[in-house]
C-alpha atoms as a PDB file:
ATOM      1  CA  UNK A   1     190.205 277.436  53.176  1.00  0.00           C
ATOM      2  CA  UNK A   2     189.989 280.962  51.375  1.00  0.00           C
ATOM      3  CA  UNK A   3     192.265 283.693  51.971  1.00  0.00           C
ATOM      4  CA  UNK A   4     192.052 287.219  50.439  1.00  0.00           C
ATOM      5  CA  UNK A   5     195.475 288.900  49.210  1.00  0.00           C
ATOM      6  CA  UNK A   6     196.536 291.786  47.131  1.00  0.00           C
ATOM      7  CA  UNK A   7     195.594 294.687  49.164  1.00  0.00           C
ATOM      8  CA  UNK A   8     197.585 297.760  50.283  1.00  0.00           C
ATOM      9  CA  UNK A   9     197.634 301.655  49.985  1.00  0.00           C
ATOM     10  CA  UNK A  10     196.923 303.344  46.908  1.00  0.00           C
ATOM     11  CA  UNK A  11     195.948 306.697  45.853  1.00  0.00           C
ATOM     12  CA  UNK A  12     193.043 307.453  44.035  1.00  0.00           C
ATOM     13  CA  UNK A  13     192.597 306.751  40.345  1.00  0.00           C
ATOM     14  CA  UNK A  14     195.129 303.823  40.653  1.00  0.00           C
ATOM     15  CA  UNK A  15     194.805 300.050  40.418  1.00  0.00           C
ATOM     16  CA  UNK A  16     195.143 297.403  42.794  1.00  0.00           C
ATOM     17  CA  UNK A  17     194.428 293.191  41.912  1.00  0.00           C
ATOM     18  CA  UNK A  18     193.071 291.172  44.917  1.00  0.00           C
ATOM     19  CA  UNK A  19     193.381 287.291  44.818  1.00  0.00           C
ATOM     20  CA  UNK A  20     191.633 284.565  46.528  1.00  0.00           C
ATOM     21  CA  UNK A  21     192.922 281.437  47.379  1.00  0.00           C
ATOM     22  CA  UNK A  22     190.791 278.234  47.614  1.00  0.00           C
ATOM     23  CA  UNK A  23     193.746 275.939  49.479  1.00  0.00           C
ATOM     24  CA  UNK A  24     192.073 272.440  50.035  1.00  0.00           C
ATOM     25  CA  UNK A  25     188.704 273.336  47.566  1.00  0.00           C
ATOM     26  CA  UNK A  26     188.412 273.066  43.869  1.00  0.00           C
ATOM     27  CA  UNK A  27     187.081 275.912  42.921  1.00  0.00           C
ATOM     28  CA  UNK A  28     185.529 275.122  40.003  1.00  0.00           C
ATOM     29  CA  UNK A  29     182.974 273.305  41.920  1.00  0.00           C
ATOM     30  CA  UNK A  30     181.898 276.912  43.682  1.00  0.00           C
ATOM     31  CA  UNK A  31     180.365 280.215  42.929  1.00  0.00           C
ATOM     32  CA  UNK A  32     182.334 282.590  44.014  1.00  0.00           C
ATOM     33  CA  UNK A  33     181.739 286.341  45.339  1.00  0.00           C
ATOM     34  CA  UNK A  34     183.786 289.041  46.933  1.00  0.00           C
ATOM     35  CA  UNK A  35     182.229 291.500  49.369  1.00  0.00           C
ATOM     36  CA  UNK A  36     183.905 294.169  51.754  1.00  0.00           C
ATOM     37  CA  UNK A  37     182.755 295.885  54.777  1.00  0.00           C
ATOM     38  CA  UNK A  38     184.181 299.852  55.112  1.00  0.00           C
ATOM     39  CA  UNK A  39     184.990 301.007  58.576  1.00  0.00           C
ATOM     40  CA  UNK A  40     181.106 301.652  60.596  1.00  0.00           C
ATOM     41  CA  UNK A  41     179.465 299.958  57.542  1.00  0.00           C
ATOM     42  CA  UNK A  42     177.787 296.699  57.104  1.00  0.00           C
ATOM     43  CA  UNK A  43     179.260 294.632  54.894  1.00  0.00           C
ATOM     44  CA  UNK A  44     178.356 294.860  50.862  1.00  0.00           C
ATOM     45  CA  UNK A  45     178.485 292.672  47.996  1.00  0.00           C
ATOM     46  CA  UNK A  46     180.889 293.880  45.588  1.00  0.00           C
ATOM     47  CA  UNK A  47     181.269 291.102  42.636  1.00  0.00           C
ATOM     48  CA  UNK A  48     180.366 287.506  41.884  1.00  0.00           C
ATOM     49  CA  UNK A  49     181.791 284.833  39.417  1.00  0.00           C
ATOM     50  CA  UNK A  50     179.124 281.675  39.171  1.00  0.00           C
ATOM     51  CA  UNK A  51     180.938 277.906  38.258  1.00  0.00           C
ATOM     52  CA  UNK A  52     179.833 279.038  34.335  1.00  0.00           C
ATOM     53  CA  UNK A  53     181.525 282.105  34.774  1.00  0.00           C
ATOM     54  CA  UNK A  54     178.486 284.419  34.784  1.00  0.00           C
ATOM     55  CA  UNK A  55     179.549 287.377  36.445  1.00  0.00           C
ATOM     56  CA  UNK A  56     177.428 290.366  38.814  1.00  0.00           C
ATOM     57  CA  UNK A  57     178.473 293.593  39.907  1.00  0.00           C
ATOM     58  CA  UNK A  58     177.301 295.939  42.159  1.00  0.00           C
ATOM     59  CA  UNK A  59     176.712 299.509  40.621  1.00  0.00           C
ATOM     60  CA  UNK A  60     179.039 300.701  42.737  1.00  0.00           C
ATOM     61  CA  UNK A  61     181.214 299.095  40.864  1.00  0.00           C
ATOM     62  CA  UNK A  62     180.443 298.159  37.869  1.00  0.00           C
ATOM     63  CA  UNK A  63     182.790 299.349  34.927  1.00  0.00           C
ATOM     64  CA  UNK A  64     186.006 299.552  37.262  1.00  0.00           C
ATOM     65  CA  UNK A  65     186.196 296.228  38.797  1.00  0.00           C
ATOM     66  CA  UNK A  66     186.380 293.023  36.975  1.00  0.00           C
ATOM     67  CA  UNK A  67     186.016 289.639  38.352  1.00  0.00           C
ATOM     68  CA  UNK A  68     187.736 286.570  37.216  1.00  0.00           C
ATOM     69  CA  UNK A  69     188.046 282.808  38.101  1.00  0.00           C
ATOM     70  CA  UNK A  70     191.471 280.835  37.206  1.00  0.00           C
ATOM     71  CA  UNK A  71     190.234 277.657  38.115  1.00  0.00           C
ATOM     72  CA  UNK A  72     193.495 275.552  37.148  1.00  0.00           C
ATOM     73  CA  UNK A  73     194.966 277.554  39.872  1.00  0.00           C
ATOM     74  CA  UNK A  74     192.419 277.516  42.250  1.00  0.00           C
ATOM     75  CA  UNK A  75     192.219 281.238  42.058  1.00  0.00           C
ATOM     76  CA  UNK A  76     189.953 283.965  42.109  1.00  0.00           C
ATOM     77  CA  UNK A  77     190.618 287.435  41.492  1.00  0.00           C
ATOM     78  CA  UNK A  78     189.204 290.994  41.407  1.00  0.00           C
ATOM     79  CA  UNK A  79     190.745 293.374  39.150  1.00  0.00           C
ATOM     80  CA  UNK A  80     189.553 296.835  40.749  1.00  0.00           C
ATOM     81  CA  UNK A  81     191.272 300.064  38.609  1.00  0.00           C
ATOM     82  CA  UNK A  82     189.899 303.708  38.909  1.00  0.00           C
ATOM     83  CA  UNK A  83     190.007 303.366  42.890  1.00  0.00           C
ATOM     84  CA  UNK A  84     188.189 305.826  44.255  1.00  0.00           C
ATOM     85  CA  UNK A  85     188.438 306.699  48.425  1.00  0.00           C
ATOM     86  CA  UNK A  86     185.196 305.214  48.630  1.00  0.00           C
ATOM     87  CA  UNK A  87     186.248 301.903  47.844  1.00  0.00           C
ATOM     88  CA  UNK A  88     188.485 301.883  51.157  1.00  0.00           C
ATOM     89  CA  UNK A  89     187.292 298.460  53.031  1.00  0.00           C
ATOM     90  CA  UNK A  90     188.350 295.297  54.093  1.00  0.00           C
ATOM     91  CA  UNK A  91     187.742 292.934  51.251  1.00  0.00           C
ATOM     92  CA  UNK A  92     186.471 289.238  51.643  1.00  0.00           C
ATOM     93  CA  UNK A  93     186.184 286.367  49.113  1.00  0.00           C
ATOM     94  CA  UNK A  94     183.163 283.981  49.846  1.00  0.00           C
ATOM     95  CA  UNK A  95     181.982 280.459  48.277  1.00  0.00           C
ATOM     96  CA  UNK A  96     178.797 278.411  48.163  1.00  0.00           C
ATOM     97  CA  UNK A  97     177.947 275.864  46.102  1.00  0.00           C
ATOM     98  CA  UNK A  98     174.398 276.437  45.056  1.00  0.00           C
ATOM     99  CA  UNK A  99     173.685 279.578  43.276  1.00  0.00           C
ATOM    100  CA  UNK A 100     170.647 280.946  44.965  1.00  0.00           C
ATOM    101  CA  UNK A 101     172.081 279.429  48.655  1.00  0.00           C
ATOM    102  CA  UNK A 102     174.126 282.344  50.663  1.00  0.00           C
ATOM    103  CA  UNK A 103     177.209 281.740  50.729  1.00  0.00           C
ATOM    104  CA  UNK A 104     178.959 279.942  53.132  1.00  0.00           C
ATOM    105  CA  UNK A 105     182.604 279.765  53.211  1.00  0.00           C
ATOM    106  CA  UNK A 106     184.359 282.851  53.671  1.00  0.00           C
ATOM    107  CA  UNK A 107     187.748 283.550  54.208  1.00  0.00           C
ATOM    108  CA  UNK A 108     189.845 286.524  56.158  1.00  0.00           C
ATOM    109  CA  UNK A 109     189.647 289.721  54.741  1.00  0.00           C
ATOM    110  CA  UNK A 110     192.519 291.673  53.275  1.00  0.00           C
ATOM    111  CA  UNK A 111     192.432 295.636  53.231  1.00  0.00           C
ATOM    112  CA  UNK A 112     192.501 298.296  50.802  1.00  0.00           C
ATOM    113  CA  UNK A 113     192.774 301.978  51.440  1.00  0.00           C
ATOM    114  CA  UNK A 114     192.591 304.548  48.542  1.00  0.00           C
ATOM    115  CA  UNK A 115     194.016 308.089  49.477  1.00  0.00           C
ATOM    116  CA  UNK A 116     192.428 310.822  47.783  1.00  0.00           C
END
């Protein structure tokens, strides 16, 4: 249904892309949001892209990542630059169809480490 890609090993200050793939769903029929849960942490919200492309960012984040929907691809993506070590978690990409709902479809995680 989704599945997260793009993630690897980077060193701080660099750039990394994550994709999500909606295999099976339109996804211009879905919010979308990416969260990511660091190692002993609870899971956070990181970013969110409604169906009218309104977009949310956690201040954690805000002014490094970007997120984006391609929906003739049935993508969704997360442009993260200035990577700090911080920012070392598994990433997930999540859909629901109504806007104030939770969301319910979430896919498997793909993770990102930033070396200092």
């Amino acid at each position: 249904q989704l599945q997260a890609s793009g993630g690897g090993l980077v060193q701080a200050g660099e750039s990394l892309r994550l994709s999500c793939a909606t295999s099976g769903r339109t996804v211009r029929n879905y919010h979308m949001g990416w969260f990511r849960q660091a190692p002993g942490k609870e899971r956070e919200f990181v970013a969110s892209v409604s169906r009218g492309d309104g977009k949310n960012y956690s201040d954690s984040v805000k002014g490094r990542f970007i997120v984006s929907r391609d929906n003739a691809n049935n993508m969704v993506h997360l442009q993260m630059n200035s990577l700090k070590p911080e920012d070392t978690a598994i990433y997930y990409c999540a859909a629901k169809t109504v806007l104030t709902a939770p969301f319910e479809l979430w896919g498997q995680g793909t993770l990102v480490t930033v070396s200092s």
